[in-house]
N, C-alpha and C. Protein backbone atom coordinates (compact mmCIF):
# COMPACT_ATOMS: atom_id res chain seq x y z
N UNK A 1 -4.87 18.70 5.92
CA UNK A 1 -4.36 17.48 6.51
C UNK A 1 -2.89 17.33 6.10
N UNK A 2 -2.35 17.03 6.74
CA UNK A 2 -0.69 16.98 7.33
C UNK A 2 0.23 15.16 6.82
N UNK A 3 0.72 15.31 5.78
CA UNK A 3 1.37 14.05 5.55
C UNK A 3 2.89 14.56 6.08
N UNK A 4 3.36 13.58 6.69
CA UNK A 4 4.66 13.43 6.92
C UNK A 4 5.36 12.34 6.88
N UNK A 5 6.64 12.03 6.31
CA UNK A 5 7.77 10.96 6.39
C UNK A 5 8.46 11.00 7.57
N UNK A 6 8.10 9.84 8.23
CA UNK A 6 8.59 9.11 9.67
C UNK A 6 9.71 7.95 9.76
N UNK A 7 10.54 7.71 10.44
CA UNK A 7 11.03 6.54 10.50
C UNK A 7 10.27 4.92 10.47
N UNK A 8 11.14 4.23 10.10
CA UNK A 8 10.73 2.73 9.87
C UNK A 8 10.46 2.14 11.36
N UNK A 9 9.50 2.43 11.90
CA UNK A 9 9.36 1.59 13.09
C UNK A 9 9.80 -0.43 13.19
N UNK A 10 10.72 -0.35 13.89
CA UNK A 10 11.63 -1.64 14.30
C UNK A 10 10.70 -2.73 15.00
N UNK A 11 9.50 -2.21 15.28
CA UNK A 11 8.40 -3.45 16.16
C UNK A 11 7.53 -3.47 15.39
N UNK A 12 7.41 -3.06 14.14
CA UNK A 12 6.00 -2.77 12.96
C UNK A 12 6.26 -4.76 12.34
N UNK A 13 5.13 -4.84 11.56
CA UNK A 13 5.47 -6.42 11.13
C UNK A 13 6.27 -6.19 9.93
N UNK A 14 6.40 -5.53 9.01
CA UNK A 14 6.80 -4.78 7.94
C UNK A 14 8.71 -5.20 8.11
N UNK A 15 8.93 -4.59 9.10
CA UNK A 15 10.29 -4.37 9.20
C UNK A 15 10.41 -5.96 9.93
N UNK A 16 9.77 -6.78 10.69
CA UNK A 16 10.26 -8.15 11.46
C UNK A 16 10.54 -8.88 10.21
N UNK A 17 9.47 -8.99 8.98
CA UNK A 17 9.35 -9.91 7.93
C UNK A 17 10.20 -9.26 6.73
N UNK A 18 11.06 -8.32 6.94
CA UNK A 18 11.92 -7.45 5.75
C UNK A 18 13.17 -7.85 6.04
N UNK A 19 13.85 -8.98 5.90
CA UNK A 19 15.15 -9.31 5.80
C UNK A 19 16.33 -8.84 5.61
N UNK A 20 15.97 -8.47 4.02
CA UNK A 20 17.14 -7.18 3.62
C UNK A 20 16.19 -5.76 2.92
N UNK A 21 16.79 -4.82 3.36
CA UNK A 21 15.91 -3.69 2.97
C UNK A 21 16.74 -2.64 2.31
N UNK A 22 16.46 -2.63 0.91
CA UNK A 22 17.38 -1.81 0.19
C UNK A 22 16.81 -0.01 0.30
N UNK A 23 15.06 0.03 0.35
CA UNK A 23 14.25 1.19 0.35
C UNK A 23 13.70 0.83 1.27
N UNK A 24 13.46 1.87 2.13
CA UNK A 24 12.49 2.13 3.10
C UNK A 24 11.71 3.55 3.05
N UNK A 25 10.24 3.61 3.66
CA UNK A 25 9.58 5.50 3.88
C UNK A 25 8.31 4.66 4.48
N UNK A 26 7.88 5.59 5.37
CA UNK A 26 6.49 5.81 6.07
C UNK A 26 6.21 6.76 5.82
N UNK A 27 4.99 6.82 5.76
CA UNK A 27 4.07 8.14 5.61
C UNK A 27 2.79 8.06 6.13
N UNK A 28 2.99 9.19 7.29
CA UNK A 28 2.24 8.72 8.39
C UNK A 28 0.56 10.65 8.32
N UNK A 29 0.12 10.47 8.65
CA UNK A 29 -1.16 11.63 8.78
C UNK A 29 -2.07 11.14 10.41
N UNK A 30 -2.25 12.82 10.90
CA UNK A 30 -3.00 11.96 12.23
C UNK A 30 -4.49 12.65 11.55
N UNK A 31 -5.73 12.58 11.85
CA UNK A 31 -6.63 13.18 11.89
C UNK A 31 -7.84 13.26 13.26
N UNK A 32 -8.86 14.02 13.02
CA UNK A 32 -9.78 14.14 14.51
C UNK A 32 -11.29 13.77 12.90
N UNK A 33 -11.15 13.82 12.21
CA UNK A 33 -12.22 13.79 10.70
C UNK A 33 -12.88 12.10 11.17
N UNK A 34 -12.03 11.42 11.72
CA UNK A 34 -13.00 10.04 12.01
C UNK A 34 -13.62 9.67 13.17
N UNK A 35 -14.57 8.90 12.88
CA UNK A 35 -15.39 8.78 14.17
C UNK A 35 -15.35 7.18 14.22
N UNK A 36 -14.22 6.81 13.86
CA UNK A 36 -13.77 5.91 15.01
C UNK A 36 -12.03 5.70 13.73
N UNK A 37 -11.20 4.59 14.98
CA UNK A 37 -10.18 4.64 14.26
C UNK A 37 -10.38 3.00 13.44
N UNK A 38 -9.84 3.17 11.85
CA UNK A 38 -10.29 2.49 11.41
C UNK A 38 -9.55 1.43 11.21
N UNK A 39 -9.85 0.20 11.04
CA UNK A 39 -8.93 -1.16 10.72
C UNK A 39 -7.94 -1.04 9.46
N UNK A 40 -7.00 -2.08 9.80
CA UNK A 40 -6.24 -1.93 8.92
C UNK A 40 -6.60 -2.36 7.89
N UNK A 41 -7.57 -3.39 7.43
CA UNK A 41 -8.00 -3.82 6.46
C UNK A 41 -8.50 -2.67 5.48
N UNK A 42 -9.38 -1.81 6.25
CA UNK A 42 -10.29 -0.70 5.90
C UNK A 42 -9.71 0.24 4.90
N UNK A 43 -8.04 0.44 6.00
CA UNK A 43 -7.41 1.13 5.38
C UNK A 43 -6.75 0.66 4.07
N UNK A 44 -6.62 -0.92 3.57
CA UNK A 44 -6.10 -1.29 2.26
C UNK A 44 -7.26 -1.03 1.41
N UNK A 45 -8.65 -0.88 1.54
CA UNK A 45 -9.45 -0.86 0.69
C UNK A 45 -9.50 0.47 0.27
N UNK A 46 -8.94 1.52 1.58
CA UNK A 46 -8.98 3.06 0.97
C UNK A 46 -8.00 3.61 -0.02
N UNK A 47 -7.16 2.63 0.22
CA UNK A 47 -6.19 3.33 -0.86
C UNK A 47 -6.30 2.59 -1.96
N UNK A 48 -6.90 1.87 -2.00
CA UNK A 48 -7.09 1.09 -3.43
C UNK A 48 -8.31 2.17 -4.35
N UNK A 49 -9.11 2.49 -3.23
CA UNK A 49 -10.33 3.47 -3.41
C UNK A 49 -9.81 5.00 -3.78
N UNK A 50 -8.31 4.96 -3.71
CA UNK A 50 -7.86 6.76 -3.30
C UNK A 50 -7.16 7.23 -5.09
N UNK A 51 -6.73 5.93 -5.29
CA UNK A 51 -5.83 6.13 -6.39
C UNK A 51 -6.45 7.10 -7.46
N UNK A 52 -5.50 8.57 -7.77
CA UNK A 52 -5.90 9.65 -8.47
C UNK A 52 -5.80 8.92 -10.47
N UNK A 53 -6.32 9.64 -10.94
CA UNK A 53 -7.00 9.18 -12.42
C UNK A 53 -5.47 9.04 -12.88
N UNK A 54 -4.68 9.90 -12.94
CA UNK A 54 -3.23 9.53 -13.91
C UNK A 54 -2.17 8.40 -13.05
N UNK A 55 -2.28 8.29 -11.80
CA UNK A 55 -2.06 7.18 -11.09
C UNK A 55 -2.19 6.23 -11.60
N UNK A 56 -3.63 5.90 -12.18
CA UNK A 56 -4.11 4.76 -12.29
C UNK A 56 -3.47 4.14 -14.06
N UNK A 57 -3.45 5.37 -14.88
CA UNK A 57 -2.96 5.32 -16.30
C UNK A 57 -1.44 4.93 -16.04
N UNK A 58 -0.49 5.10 -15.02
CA UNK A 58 0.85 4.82 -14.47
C UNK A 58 1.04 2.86 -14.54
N UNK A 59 -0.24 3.08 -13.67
CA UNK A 59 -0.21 1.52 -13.39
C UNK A 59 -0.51 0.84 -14.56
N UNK A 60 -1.68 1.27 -15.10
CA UNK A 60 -1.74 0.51 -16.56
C UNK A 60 -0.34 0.01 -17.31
N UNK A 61 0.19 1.13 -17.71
CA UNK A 61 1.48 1.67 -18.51
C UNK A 61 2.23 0.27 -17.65
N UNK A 62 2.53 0.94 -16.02
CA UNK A 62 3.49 -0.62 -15.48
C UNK A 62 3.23 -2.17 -15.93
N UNK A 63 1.83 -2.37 -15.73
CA UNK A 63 1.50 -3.99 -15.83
C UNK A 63 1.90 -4.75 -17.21
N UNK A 64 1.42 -3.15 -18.69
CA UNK A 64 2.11 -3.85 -20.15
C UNK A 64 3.96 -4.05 -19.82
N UNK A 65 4.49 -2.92 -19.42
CA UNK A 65 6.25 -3.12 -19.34
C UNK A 65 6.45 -4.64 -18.25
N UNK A 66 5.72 -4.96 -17.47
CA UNK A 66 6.03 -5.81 -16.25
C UNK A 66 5.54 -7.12 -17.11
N UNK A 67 5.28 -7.27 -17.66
CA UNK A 67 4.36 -8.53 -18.52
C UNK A 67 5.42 -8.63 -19.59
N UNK A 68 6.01 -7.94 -20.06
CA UNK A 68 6.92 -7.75 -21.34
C UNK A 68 8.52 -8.58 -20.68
N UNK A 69 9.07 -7.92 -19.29
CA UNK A 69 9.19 -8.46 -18.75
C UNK A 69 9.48 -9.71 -17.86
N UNK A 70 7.95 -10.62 -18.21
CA UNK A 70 8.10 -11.58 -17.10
C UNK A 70 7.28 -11.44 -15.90
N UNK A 71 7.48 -10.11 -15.54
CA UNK A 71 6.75 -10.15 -13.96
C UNK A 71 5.59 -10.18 -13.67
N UNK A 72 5.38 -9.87 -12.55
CA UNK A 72 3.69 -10.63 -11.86
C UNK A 72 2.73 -9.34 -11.93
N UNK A 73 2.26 -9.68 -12.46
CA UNK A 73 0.94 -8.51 -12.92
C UNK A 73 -0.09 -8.71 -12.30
N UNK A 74 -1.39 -7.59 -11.86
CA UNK A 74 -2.54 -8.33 -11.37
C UNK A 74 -3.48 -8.52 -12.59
N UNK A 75 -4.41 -8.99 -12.13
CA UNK A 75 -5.55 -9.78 -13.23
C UNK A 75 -6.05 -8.64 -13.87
N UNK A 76 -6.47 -8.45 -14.81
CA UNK A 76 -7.59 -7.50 -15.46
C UNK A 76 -8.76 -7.32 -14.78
N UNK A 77 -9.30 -6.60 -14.38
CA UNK A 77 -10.73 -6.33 -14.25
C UNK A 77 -11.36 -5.21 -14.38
N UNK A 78 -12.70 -5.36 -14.66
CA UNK A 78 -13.51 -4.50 -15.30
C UNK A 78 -13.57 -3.79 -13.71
N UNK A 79 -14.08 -2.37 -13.83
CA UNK A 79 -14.47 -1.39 -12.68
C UNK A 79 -15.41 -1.85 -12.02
N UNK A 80 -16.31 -2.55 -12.30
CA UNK A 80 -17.42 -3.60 -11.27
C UNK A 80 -16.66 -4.59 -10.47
N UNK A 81 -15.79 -5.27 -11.46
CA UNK A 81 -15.17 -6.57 -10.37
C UNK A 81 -14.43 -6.16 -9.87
N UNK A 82 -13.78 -5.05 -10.40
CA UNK A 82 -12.52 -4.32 -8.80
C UNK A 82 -13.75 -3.66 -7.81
N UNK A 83 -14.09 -3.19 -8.08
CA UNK A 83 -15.08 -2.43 -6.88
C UNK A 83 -15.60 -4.06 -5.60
N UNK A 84 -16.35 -4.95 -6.67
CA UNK A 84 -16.51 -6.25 -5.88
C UNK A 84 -15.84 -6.57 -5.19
N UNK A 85 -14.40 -6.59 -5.79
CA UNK A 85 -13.00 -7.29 -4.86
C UNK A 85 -12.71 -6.92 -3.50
N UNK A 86 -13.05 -4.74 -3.46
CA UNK A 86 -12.69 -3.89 -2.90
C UNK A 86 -13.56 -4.31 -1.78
N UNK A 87 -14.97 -4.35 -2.16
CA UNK A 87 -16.36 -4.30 -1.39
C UNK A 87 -16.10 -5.78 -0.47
N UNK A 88 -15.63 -6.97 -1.03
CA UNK A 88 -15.75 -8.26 -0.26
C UNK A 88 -14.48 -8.02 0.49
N UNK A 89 -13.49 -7.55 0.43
CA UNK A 89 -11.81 -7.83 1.33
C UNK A 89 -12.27 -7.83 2.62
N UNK A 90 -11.53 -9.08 2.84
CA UNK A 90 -11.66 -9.37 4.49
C UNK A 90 -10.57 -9.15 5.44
N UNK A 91 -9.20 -9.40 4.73
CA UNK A 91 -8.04 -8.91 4.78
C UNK A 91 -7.61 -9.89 5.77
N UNK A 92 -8.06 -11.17 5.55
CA UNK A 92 -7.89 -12.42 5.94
C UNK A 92 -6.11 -13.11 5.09
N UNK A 93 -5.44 -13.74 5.99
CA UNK A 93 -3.72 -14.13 5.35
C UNK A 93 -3.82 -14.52 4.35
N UNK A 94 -3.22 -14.36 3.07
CA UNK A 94 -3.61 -15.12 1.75
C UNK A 94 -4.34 -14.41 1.17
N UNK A 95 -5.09 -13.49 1.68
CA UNK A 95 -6.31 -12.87 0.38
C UNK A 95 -5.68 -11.38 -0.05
N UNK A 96 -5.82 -11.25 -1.18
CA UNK A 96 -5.02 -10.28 -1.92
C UNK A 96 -6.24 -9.31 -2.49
N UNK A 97 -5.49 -7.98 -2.88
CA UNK A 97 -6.10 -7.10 -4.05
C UNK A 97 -5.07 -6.61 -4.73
N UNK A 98 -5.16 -6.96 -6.24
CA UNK A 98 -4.14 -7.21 -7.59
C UNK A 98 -2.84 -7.77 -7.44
N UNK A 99 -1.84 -7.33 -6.62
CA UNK A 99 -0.42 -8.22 -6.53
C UNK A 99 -0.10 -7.90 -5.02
N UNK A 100 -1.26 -7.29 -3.93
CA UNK A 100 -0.46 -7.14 -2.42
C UNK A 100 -1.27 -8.05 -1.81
N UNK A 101 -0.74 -9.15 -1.83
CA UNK A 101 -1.17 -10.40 -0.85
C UNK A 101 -1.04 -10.43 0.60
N UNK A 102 -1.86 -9.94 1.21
CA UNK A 102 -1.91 -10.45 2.68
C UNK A 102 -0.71 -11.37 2.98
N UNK A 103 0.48 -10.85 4.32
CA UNK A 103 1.27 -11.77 4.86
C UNK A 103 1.10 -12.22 6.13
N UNK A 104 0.61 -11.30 6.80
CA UNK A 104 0.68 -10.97 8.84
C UNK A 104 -0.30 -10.08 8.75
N UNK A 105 -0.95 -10.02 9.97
CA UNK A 105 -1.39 -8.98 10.39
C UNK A 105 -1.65 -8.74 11.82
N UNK A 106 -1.98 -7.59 12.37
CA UNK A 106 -2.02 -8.18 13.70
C UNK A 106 -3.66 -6.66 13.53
N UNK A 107 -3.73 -6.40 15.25
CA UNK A 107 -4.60 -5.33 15.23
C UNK A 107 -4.45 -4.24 14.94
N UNK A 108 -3.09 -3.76 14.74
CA UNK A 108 -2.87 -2.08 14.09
C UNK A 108 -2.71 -2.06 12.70
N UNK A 109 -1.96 -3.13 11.92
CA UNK A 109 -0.75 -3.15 10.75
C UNK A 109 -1.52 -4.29 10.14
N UNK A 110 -1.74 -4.11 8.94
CA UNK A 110 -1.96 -5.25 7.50
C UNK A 110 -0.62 -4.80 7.16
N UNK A 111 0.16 -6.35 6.69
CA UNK A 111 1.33 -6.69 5.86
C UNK A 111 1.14 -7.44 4.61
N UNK A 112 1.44 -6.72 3.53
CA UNK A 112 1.33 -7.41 2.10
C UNK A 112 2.70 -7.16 1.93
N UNK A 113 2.50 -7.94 0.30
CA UNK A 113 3.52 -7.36 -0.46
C UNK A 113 3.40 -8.90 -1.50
N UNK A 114 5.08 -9.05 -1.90
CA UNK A 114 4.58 -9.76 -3.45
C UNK A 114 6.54 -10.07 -3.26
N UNK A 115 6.64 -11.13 -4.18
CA UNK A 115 8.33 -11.57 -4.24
C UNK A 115 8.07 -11.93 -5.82
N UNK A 116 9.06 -11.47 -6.17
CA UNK A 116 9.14 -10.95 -7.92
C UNK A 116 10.70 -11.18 -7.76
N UNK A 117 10.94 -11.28 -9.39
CA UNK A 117 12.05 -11.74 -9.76
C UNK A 117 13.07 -10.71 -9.69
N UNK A 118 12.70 -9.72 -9.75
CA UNK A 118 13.34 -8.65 -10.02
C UNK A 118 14.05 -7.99 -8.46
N UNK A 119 12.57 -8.05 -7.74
CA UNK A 119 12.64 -7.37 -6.24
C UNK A 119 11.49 -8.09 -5.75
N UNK A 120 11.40 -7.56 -4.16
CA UNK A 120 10.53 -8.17 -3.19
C UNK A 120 10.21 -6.18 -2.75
N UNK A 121 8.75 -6.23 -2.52
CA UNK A 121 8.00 -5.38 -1.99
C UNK A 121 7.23 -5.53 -1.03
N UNK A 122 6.87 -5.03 -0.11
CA UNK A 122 6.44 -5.21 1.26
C UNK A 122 5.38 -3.93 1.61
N UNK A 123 4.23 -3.69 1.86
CA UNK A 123 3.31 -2.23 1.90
C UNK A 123 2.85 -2.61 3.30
N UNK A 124 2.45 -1.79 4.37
CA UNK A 124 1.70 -1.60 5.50
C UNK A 124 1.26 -1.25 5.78
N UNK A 125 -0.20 -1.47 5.95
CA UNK A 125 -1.41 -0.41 6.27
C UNK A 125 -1.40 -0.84 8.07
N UNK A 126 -1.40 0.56 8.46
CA UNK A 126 -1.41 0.96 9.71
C UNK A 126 -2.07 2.04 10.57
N UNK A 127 -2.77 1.76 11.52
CA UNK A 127 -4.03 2.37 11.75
C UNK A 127 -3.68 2.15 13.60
N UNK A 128 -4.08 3.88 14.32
CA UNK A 128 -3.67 3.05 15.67
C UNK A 128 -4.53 4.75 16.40
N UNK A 129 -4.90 4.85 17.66
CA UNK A 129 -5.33 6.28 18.07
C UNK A 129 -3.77 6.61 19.09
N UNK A 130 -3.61 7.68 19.06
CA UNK A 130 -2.63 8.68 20.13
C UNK A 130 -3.10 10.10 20.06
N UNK A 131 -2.91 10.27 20.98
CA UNK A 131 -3.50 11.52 22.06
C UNK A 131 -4.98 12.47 20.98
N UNK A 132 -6.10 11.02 21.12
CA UNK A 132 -7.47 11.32 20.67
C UNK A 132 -7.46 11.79 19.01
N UNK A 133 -6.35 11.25 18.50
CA UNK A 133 -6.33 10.93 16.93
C UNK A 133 -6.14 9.65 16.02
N UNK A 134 -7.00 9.85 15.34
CA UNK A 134 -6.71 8.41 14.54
C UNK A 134 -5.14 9.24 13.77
N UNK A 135 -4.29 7.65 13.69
CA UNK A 135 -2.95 7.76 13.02
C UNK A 135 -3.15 6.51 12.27
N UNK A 136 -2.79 6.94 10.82
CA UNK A 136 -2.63 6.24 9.72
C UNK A 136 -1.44 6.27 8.95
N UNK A 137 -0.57 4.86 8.62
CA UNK A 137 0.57 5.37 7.81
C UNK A 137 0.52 3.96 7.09
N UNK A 138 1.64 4.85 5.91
CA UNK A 138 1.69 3.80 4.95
C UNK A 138 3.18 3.53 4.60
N UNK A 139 3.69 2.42 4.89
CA UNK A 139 5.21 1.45 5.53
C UNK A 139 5.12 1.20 4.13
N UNK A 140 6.02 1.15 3.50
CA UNK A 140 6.79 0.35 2.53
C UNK A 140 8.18 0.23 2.45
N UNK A 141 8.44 -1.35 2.23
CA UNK A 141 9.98 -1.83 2.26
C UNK A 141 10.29 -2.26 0.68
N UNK A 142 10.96 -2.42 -0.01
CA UNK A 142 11.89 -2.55 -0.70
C UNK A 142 13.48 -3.63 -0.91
N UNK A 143 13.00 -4.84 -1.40
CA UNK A 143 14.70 -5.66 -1.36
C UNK A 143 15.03 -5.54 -2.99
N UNK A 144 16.04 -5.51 -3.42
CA UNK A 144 16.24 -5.22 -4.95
C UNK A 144 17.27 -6.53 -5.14
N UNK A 145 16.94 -7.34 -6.30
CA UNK A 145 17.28 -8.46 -6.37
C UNK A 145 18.38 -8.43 -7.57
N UNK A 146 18.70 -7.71 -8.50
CA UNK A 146 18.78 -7.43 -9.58
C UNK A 146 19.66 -5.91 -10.28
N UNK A 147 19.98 -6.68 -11.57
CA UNK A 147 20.02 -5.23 -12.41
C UNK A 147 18.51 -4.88 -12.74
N UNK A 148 18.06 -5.89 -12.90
CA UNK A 148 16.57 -5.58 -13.68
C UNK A 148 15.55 -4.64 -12.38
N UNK A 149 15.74 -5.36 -11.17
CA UNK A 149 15.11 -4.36 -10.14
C UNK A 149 15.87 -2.71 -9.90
N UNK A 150 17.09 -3.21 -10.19
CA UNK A 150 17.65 -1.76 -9.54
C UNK A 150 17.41 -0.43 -10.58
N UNK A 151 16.81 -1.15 -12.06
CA UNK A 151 16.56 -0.18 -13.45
C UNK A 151 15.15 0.31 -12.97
N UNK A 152 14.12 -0.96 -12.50
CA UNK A 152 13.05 -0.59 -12.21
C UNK A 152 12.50 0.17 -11.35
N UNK A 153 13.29 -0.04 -10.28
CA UNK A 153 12.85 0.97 -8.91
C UNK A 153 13.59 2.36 -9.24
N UNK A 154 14.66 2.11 -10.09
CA UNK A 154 15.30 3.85 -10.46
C UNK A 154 13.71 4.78 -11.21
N UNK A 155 13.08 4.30 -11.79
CA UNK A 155 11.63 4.71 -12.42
C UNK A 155 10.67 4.85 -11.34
N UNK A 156 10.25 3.70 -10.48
CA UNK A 156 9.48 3.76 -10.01
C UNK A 156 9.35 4.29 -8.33
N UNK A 157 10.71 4.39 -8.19
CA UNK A 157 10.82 5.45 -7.03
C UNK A 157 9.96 6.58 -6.61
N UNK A 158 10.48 7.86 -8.04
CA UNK A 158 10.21 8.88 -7.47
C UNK A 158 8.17 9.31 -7.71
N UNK A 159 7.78 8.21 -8.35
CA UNK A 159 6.22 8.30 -8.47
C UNK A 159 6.14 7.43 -7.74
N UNK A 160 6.74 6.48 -6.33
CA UNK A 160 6.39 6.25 -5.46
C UNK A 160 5.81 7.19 -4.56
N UNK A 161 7.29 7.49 -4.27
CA UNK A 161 7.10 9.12 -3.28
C UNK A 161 6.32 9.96 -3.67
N UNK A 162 5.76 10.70 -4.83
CA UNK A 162 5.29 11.47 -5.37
C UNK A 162 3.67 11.11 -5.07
N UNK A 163 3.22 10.07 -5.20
CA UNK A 163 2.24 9.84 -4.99
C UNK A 163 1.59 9.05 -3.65
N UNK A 164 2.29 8.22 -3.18
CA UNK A 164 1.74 8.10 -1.58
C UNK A 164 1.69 9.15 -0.62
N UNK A 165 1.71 9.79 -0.86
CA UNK A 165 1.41 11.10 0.15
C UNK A 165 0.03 11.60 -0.21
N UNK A 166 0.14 11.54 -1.86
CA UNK A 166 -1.39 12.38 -2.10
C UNK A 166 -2.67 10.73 -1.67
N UNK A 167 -1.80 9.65 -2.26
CA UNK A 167 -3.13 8.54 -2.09
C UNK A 167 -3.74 8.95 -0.26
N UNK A 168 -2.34 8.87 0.22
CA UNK A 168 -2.69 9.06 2.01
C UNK A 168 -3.75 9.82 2.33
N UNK A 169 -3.65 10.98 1.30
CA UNK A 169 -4.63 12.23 2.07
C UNK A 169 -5.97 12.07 1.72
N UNK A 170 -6.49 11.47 0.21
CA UNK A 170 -7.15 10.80 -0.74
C UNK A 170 -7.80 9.34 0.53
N UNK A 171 -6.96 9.16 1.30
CA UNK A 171 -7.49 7.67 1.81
C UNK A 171 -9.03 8.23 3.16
N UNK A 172 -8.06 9.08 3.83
CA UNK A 172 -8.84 9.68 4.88
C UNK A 172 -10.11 10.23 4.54
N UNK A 173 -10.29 10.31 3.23
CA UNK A 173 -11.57 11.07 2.79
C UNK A 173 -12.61 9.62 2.88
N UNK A 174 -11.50 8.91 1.95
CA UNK A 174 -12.54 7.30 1.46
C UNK A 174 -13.18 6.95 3.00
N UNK A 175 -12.09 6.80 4.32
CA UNK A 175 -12.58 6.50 5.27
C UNK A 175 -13.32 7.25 5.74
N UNK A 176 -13.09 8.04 5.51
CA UNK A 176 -15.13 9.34 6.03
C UNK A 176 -16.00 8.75 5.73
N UNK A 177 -15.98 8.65 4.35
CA UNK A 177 -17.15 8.36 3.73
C UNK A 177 -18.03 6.63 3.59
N UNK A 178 -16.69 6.42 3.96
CA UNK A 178 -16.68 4.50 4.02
C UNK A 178 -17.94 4.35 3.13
N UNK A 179 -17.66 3.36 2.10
CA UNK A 179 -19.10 2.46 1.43
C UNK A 179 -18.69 1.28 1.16
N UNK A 180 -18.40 0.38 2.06
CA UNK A 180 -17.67 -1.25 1.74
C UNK A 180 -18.62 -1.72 3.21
């Protein structure tokens, strides 16, 4: 399976609700592996579901520095109540999983993201069929508010990139297998 970096589509909700955009990347995969194309909601629960084991030790590591900080951390939870969280998302405006709060959505594209002191982040799960493939990508915008954002995203850049490509490929499996 085939990840590729695409342009920022200009009619996506991502880019209408992104004001100023310091970072931008899509990362888009088509596949024929699903038997049907899946919601965008579906798709926030897969990548929450995709995240590889040292990924997840990354994020740990972020939430103590982001708390030290000041910034907005998500809640603690045990591997049952994230799985719960994962299992109930409705992906209804307002309802979140750890710090990507539902903004917009329409029928292709879930819009989260989070406004922090530092920076504003923006993620898009996007889900749509062309020529008898499901297409899935994952939009993220970027506003940097700060010295303190512009130190942070210098770190958290390149294990951005580094790793949304593998969560992407990691997601398509979760949606095979779907258990939510």
């Amino acid at each position: 399976m085939n990840v590729i970096e695409i342009e920022l589509n200009k009619d996506y909700l991502i880019t209408k609700h992104s004001k100023e955009i310091d970072y931008s990347d899509v990362y888009q995969t088509k596949t024929k592996s699903l038997n049907e194309i899946p919601e965008p909601k579906d798709c926030m629960i897969a990548f929450f579901k995709s995240f590889p084991p040292f990924f997840m030790k990354l994020l740990l590591f972020r939430e103590r520095i982001a708390k030290i900080f000041g910034l907005k951390t998500a809640t603690k939870a045990t591997r049952e109540e994230r799985d719960k969280i994962l299992n109930e998302f409705e992906g209804k405006l307002g309802d979140s999983i750890a710090i990507f709060q539902v903004i917009e959505k329409s029928n292709v594209e879930l819009l989260t993201g989070q406004t922090d002191k530092h920076l504003d982040f923006k993620l898009s799960f996007i889900s749509y069929e062309k020529d008898n493939h499901a297409i899935i990508e994952l939009a993220t915008t970027v506003n940097i508010h700060n010295l303190l954002g512009r130190m942070y995203f210098f770190f958290v850049k390149p294990i951005h990139r580094f790793y949304m490509r593998r969560i992407l490929k990691r997601m398509v499996k979760e949606l095979i297998k779907k258990s939510w």
